[in-house]
PDB file of N, CA and C in Angstrom:
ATOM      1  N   UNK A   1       0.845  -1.167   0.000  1.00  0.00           N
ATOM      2  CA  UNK A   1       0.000   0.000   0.000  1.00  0.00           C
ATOM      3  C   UNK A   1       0.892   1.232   0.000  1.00  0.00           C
ATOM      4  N   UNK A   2       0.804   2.077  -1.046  1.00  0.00           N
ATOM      5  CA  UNK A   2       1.359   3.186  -1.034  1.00  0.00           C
ATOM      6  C   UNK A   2       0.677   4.358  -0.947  1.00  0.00           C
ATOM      7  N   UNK A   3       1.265   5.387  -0.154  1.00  0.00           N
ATOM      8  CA  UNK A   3       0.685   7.077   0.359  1.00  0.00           C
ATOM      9  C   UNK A   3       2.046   7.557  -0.002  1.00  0.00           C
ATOM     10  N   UNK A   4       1.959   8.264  -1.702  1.00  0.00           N
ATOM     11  CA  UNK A   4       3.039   8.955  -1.883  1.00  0.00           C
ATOM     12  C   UNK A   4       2.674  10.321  -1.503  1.00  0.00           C
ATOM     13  N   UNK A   5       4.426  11.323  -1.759  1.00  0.00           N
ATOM     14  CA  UNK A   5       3.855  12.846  -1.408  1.00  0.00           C
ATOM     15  C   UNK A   5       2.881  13.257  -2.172  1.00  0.00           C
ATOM     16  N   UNK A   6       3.097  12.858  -3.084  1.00  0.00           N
ATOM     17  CA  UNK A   6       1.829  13.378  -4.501  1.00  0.00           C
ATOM     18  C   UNK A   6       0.647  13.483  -3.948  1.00  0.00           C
ATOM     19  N   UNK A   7       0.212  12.491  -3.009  1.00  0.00           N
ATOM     20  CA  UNK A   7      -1.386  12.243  -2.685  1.00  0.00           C
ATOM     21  C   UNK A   7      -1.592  12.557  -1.683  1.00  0.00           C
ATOM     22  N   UNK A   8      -0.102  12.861  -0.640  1.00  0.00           N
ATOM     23  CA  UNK A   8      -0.581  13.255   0.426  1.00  0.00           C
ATOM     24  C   UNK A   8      -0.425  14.733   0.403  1.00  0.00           C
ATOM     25  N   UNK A   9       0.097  15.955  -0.738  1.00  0.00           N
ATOM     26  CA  UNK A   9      -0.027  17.120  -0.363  1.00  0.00           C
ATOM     27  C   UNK A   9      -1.881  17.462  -1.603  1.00  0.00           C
ATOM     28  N   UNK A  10      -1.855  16.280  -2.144  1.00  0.00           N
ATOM     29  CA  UNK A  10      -3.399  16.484  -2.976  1.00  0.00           C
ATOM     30  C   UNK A  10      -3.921  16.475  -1.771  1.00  0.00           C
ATOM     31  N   UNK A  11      -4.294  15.272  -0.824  1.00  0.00           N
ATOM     32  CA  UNK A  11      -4.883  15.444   0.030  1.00  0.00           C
ATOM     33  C   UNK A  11      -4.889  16.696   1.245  1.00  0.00           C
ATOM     34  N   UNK A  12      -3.926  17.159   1.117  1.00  0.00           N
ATOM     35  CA  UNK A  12      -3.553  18.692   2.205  1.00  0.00           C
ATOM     36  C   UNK A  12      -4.175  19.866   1.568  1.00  0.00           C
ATOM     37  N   UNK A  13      -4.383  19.956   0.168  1.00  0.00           N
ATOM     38  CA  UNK A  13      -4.823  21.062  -0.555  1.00  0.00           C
ATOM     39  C   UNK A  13      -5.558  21.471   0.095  1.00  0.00           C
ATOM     40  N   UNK A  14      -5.491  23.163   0.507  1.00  0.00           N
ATOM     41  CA  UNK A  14      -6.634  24.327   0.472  1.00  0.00           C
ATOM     42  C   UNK A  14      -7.897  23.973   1.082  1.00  0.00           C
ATOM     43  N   UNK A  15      -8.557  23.654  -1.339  1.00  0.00           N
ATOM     44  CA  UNK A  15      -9.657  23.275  -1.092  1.00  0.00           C
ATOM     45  C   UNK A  15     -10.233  22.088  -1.050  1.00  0.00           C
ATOM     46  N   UNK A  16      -9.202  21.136   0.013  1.00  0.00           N
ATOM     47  CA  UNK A  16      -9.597  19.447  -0.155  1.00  0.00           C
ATOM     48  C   UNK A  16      -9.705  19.208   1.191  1.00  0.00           C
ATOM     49  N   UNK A  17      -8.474  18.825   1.720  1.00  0.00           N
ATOM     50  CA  UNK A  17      -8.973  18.283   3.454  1.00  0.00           C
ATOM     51  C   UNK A  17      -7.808  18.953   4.039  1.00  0.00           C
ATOM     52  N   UNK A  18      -7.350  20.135   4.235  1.00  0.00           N
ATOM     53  CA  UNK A  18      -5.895  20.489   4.808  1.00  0.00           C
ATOM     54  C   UNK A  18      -6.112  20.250   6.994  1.00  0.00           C
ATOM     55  N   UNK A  19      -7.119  19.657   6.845  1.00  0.00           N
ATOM     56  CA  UNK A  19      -7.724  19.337   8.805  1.00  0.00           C
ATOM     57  C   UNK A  19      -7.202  18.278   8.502  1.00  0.00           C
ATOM     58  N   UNK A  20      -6.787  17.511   7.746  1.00  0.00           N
ATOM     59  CA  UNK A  20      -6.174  16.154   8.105  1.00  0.00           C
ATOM     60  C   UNK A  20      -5.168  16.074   8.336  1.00  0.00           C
ATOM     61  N   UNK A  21      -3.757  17.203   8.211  1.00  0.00           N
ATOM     62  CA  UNK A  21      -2.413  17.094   8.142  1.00  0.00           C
ATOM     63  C   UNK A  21      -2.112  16.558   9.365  1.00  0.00           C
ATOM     64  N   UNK A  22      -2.347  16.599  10.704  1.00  0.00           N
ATOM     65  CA  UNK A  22      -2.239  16.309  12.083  1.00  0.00           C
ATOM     66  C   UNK A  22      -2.240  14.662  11.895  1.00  0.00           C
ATOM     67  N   UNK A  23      -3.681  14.163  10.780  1.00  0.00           N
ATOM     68  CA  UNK A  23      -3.944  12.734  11.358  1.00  0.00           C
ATOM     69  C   UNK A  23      -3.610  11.241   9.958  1.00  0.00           C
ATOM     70  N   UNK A  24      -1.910  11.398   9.945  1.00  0.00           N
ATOM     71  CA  UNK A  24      -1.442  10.692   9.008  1.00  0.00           C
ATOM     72  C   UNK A  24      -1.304   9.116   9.865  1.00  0.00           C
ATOM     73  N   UNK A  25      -1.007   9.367  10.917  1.00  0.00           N
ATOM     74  CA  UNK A  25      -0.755   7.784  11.893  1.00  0.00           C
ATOM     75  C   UNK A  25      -2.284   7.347  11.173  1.00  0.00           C
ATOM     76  N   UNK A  26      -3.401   7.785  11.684  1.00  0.00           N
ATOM     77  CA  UNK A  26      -4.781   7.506  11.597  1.00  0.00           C
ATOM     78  C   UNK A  26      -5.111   6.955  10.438  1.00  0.00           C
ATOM     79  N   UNK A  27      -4.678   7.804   9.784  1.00  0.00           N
ATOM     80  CA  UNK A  27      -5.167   7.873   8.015  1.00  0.00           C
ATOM     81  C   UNK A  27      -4.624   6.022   7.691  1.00  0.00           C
ATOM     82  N   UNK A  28      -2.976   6.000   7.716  1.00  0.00           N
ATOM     83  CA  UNK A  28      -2.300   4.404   7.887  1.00  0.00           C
ATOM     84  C   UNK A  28      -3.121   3.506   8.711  1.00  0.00           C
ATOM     85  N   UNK A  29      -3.652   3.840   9.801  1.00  0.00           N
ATOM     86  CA  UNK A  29      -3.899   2.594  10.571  1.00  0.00           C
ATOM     87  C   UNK A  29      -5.584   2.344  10.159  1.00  0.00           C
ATOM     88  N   UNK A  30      -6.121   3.400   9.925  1.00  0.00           N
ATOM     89  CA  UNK A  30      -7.466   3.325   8.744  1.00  0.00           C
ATOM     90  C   UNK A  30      -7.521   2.356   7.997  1.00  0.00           C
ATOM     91  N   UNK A  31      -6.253   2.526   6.821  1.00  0.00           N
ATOM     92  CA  UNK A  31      -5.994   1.082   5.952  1.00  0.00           C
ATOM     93  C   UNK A  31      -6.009  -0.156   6.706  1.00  0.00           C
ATOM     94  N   UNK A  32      -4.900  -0.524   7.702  1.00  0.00           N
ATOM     95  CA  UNK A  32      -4.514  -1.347   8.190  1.00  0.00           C
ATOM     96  C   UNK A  32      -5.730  -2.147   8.934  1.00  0.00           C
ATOM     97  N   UNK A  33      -6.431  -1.574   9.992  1.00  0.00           N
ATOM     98  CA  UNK A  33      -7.876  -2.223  10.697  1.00  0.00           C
ATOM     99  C   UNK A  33      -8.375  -1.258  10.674  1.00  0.00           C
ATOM    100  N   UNK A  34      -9.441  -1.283   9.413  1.00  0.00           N
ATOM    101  CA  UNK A  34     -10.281  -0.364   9.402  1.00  0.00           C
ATOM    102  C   UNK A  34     -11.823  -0.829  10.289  1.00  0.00           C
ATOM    103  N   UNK A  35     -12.812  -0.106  10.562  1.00  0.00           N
ATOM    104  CA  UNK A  35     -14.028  -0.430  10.881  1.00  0.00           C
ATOM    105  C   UNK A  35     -15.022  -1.039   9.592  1.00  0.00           C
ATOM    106  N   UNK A  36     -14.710  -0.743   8.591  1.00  0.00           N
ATOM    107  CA  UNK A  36     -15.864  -0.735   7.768  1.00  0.00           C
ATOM    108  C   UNK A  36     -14.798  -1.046   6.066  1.00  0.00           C
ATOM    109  N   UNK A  37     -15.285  -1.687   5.293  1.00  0.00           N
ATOM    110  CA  UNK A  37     -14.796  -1.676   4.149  1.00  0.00           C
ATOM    111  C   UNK A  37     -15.923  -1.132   3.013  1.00  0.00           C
ATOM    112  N   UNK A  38     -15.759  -0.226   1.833  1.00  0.00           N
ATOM    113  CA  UNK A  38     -16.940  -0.189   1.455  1.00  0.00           C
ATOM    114  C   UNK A  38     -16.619  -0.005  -0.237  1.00  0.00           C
ATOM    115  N   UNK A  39     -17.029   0.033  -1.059  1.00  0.00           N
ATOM    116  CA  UNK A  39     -16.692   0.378  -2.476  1.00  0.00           C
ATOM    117  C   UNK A  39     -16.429   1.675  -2.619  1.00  0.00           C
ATOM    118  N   UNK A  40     -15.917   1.761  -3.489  1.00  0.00           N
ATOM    119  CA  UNK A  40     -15.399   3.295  -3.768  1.00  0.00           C
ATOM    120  C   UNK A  40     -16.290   3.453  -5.205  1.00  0.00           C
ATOM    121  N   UNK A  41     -16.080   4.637  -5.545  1.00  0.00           N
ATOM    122  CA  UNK A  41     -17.069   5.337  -6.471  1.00  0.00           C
ATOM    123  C   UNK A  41     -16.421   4.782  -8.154  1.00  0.00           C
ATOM    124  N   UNK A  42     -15.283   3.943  -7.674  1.00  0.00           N
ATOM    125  CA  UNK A  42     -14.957   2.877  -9.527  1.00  0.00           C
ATOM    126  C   UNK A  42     -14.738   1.476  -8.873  1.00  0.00           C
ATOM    127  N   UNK A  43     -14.561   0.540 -10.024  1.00  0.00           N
ATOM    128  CA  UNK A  43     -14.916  -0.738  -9.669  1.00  0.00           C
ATOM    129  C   UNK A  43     -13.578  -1.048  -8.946  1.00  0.00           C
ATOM    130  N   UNK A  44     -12.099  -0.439  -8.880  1.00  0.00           N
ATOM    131  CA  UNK A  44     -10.999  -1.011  -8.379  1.00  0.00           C
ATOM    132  C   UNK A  44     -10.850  -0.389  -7.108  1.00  0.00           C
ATOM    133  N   UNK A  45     -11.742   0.646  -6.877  1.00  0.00           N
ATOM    134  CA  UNK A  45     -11.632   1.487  -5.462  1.00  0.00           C
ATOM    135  C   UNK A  45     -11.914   0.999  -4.164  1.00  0.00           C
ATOM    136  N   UNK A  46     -11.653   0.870  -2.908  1.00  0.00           N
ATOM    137  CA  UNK A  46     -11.892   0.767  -1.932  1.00  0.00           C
ATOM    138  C   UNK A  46     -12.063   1.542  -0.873  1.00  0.00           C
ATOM    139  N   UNK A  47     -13.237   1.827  -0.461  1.00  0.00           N
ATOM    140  CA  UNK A  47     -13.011   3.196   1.124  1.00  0.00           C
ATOM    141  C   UNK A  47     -12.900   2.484   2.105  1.00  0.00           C
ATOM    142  N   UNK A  48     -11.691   2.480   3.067  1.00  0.00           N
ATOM    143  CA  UNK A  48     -11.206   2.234   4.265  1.00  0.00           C
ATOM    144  C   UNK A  48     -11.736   3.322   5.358  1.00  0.00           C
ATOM    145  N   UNK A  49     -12.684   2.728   6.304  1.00  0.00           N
ATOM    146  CA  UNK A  49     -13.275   3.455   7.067  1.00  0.00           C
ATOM    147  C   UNK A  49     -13.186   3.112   8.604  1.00  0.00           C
ATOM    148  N   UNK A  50     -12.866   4.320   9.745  1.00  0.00           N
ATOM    149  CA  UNK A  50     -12.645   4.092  11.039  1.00  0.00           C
ATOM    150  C   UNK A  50     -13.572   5.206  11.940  1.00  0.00           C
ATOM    151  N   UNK A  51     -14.522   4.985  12.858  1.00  0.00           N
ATOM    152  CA  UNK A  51     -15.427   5.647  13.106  1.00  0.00           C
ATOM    153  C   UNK A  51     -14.831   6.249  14.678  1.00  0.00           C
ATOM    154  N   UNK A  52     -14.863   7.788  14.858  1.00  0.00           N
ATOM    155  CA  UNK A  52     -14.663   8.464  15.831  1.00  0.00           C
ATOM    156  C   UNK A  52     -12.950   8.654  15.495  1.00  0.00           C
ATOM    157  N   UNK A  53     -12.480   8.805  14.436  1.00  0.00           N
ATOM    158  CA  UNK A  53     -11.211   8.918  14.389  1.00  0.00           C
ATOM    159  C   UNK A  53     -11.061   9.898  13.425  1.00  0.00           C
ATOM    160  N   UNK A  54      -9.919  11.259  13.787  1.00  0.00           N
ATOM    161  CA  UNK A  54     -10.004  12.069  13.334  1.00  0.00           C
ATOM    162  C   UNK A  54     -10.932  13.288  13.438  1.00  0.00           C
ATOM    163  N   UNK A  55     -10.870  13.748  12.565  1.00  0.00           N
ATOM    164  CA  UNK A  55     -12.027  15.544  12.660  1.00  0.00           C
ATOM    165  C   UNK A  55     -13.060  15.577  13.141  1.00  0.00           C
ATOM    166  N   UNK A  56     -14.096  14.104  12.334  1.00  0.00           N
ATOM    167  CA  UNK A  56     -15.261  14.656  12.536  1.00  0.00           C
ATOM    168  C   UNK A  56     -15.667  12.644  12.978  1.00  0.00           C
ATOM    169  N   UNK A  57     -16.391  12.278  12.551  1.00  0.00           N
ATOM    170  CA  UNK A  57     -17.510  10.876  13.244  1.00  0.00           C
ATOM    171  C   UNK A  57     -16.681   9.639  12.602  1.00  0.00           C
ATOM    172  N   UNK A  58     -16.465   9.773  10.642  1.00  0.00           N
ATOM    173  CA  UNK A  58     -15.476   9.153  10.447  1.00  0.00           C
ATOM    174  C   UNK A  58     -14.228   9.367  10.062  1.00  0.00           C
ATOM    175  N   UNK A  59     -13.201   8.834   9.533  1.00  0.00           N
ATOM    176  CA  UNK A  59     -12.354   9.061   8.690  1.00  0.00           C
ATOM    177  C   UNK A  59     -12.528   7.993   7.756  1.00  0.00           C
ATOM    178  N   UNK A  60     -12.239   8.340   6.261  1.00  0.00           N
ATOM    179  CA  UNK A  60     -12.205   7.548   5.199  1.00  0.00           C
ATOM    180  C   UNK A  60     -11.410   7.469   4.191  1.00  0.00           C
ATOM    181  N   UNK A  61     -10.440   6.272   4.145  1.00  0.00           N
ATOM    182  CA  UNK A  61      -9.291   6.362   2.983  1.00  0.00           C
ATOM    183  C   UNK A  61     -10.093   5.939   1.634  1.00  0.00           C
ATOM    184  N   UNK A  62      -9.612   6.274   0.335  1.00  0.00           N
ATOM    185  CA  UNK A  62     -10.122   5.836  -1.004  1.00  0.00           C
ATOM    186  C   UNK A  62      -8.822   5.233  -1.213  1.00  0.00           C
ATOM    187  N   UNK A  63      -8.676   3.201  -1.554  1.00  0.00           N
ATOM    188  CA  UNK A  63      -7.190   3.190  -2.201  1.00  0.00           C
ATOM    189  C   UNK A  63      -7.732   2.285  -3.086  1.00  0.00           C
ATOM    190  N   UNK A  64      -7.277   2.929  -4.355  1.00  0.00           N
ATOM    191  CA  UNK A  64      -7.144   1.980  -5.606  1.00  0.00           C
ATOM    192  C   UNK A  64      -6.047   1.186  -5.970  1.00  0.00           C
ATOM    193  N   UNK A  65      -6.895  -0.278  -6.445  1.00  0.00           N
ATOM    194  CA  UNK A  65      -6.499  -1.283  -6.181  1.00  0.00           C
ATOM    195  C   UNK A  65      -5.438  -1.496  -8.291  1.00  0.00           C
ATOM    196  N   UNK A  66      -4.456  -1.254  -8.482  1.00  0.00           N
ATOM    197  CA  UNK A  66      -3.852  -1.619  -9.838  1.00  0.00           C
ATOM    198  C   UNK A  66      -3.758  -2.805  -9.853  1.00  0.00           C
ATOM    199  N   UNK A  67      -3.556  -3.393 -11.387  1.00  0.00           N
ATOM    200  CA  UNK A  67      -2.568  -4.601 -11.559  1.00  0.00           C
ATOM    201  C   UNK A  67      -1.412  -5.350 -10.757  1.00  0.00           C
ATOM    202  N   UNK A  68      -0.380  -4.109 -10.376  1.00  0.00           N
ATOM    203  CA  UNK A  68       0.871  -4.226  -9.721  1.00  0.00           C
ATOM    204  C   UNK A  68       0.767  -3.367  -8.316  1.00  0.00           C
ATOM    205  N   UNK A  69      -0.005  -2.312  -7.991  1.00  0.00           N
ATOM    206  CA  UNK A  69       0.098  -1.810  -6.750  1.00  0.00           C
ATOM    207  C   UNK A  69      -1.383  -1.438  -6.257  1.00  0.00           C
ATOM    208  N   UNK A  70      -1.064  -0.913  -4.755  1.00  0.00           N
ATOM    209  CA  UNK A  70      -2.392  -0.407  -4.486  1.00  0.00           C
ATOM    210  C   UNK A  70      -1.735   1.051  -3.962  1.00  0.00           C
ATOM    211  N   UNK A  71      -2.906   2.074  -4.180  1.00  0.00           N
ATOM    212  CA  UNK A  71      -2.074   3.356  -3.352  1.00  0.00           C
ATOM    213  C   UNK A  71      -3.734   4.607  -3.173  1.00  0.00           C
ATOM    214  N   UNK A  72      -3.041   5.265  -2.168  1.00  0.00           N
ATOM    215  CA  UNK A  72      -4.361   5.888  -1.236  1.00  0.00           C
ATOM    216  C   UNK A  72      -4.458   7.041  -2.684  1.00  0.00           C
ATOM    217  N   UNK A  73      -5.650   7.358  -2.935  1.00  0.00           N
ATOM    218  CA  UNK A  73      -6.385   8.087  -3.645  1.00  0.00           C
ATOM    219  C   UNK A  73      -6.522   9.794  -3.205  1.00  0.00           C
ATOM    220  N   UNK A  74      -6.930   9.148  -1.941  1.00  0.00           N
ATOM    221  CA  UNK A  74      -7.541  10.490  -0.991  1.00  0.00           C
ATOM    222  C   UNK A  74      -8.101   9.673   0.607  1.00  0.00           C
ATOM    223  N   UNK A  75      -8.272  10.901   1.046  1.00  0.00           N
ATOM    224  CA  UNK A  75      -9.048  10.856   2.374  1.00  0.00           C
ATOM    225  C   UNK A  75      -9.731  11.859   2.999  1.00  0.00           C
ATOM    226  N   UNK A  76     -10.678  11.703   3.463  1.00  0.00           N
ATOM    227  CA  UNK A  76     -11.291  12.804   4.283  1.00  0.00           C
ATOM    228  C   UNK A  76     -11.928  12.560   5.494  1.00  0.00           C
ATOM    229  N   UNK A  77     -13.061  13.145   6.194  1.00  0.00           N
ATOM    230  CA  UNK A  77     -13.544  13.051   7.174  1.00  0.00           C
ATOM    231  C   UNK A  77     -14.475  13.337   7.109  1.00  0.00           C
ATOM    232  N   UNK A  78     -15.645  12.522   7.618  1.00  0.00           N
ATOM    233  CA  UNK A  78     -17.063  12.595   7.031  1.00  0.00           C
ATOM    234  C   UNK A  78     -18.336  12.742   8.602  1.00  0.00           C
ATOM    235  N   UNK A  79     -19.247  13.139   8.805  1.00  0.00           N
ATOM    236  CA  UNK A  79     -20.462  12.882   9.477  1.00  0.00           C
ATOM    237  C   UNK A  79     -20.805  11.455   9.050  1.00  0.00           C
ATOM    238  N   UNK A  80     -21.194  11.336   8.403  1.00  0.00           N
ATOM    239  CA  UNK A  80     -21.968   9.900   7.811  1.00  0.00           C
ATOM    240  C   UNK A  80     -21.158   9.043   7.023  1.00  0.00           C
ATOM    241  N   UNK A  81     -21.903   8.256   7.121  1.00  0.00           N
ATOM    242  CA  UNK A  81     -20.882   7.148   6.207  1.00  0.00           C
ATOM    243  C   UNK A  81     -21.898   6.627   4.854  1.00  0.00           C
ATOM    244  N   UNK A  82     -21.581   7.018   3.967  1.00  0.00           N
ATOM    245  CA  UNK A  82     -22.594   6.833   2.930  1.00  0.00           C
ATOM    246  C   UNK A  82     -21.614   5.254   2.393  1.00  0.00           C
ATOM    247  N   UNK A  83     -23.078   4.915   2.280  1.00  0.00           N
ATOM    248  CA  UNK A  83     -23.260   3.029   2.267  1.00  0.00           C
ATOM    249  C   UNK A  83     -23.183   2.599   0.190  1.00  0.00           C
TER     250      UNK A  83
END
């Protein structure tokens, strides 16, 4: 599983999630035992989800799954957990 800089200063952007910079341990251990596994919005995607962790109720990694690797997409922090 890879979290390059690429994705982790996409993910820091402005206007994306820059409240997450504090919670990179989280964001990793999200992947690792998450609470919840759920599809992501394409067929190779996965949202890694951990509830009461981070900003807000959840935190949620997106990592797409390649041929040869897997690597985090994004993440944010959500109220709800859309199913």
């Amino acid at each position: 599983m890879e979290l390059n800089r690429e994705r982790w200063e996409h993910i820091l952007e402005p206007e994306r999630h820059p409240e997450l910079a504090q919670y990179l341990d989280d964001i990793l251990r999200t992947i690792e035992k998450p609470d919840q596994q759920l599809p992501g919005n394409e067929a190779d995607e996965i949202r890694f989800a951990a509830e009461h962790v981070g900003p807000s109720r959840w935190l949620q990694v997106v990592v797409v799954f390649g041929s040869d690797r897997a690597f985090v997409v994004t993440a944010f922090a959500s109220r709800r957990l859309r199913k």
